[in-house]
C-alpha atoms as a PDB file:
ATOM      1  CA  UNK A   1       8.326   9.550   6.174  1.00  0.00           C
ATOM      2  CA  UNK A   2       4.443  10.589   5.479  1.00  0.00           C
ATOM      3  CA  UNK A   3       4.007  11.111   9.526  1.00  0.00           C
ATOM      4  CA  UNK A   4       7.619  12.857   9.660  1.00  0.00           C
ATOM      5  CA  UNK A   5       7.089  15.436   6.860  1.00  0.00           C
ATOM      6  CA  UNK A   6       3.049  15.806   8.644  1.00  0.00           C
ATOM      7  CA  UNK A   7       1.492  14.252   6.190  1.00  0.00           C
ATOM      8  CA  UNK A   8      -0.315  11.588   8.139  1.00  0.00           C
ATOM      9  CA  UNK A   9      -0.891  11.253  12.273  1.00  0.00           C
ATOM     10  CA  UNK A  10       0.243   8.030  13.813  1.00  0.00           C
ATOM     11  CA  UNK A  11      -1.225   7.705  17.133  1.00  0.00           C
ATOM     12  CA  UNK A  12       2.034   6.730  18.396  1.00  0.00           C
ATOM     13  CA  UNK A  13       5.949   6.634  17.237  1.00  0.00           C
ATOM     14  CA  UNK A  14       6.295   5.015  14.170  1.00  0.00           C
ATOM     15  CA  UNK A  15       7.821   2.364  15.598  1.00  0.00           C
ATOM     16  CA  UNK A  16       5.377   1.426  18.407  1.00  0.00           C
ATOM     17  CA  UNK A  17       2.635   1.755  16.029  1.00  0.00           C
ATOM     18  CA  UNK A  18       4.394  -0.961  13.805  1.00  0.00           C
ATOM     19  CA  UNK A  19       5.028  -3.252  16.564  1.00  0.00           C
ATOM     20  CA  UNK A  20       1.422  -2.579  17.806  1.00  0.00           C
ATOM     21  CA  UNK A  21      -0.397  -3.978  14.341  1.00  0.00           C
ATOM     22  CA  UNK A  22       2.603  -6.848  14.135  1.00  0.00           C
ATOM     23  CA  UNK A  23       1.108  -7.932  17.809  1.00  0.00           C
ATOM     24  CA  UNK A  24      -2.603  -7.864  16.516  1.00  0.00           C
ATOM     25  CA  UNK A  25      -1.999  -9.981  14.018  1.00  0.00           C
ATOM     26  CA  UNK A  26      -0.571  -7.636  10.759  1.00  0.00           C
ATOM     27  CA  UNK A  27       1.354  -9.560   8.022  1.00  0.00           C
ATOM     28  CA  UNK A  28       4.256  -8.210   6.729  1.00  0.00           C
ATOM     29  CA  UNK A  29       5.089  -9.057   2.872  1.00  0.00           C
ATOM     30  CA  UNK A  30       8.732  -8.659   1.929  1.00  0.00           C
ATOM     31  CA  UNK A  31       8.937  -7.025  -1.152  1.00  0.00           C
ATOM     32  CA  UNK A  32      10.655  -9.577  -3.442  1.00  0.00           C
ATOM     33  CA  UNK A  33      11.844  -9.175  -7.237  1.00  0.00           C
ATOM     34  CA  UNK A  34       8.889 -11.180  -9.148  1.00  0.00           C
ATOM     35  CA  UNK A  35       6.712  -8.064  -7.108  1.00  0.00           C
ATOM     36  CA  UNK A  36       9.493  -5.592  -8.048  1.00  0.00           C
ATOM     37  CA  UNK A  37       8.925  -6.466 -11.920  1.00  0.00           C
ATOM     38  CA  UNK A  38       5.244  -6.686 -11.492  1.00  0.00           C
ATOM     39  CA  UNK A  39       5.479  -3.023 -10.279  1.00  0.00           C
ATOM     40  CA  UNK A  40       7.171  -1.455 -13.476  1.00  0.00           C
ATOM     41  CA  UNK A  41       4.822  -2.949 -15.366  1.00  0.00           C
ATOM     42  CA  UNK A  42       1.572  -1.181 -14.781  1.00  0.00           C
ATOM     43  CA  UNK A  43       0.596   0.650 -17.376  1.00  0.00           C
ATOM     44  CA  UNK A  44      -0.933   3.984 -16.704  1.00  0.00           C
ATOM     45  CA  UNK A  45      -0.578   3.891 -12.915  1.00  0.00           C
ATOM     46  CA  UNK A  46       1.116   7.167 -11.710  1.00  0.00           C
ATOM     47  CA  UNK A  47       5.209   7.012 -11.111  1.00  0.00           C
ATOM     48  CA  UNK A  48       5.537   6.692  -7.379  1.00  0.00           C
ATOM     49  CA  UNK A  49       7.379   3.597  -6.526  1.00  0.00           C
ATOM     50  CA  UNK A  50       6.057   3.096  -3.249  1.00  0.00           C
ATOM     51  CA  UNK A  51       2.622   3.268  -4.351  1.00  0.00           C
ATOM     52  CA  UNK A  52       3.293   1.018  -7.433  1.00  0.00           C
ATOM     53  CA  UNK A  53       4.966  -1.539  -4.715  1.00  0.00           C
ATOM     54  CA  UNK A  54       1.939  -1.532  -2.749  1.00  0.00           C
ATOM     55  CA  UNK A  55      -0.307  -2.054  -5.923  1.00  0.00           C
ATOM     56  CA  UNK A  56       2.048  -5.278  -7.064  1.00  0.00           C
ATOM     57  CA  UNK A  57       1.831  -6.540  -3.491  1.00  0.00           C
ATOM     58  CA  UNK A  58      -1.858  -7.233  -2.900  1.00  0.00           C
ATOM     59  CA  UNK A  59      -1.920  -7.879  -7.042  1.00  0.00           C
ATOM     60  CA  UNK A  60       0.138 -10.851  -6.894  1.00  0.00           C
ATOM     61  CA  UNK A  61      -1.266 -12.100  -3.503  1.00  0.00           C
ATOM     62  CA  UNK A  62      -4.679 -11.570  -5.001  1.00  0.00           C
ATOM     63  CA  UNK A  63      -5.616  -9.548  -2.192  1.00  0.00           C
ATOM     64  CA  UNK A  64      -7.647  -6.525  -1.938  1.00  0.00           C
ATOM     65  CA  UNK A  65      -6.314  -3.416  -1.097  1.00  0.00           C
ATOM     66  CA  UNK A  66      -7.755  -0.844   0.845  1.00  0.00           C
ATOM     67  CA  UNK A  67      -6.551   2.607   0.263  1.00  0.00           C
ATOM     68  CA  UNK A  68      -7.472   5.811   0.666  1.00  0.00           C
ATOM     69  CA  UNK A  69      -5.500   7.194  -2.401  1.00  0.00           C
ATOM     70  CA  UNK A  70      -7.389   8.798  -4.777  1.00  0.00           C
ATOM     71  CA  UNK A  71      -4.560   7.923  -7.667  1.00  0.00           C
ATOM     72  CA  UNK A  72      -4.842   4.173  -7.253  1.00  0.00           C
ATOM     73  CA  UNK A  73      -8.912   4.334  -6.114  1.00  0.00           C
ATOM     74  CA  UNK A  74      -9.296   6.176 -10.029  1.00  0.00           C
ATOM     75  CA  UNK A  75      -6.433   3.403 -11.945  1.00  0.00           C
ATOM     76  CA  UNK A  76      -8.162   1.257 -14.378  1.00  0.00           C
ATOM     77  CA  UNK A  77      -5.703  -1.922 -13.528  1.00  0.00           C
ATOM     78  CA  UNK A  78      -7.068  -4.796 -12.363  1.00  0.00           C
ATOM     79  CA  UNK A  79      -7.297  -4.583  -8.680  1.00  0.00           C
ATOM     80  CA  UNK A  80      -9.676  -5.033  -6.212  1.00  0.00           C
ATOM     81  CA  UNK A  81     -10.015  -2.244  -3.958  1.00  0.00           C
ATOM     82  CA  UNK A  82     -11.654  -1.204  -1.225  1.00  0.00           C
ATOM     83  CA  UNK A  83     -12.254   2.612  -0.301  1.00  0.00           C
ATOM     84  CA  UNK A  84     -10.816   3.586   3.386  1.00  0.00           C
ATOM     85  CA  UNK A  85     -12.340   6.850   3.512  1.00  0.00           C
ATOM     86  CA  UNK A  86     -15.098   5.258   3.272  1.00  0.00           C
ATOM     87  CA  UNK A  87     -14.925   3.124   6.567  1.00  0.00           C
END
């Protein structure tokens, strides 16, 4: 949705691109209820439910999660994160 409203630039169709990073060795994690609950519980992080689904994710993998989004870089929660602008 980000690349079809111009938001972002995939270097190819959003599909290809997928399939691309699924061949190099990308994970997928299905987004499951005990991750769904997780994500309405952060306190203080901003509404969007994609973002707070992403947040949940590497929080209850115990994974880091690099992001170049300045609203979940700045969120006091407890999660490690790594800058991508940065990279």
């Amino acid at each position: 949705m980000l690349a079809q409203r111009g938001r972002i630039t995939l270097p190819s169709p959003a599909d290809v691109w997928r399939a691309d990073w699924l061949e190099a060795g990308l994970v997928e994690i299905a987004l499951d209820g005990r991750i769904a609950i997780l994500a309405s519980r952060l306190e203080d992080l901003h509404r969007d439910p994609a973002d707070r689904f992403i947040v949940a994710t590497a929080m209850s993998r115990g994974l880091p999660l690099m992001t170049a989004d300045e609203r979940i870089l700045d969120w006091r929660g407890q999660l490690e994160r790594m800058d991508a602008r940065e990279r």
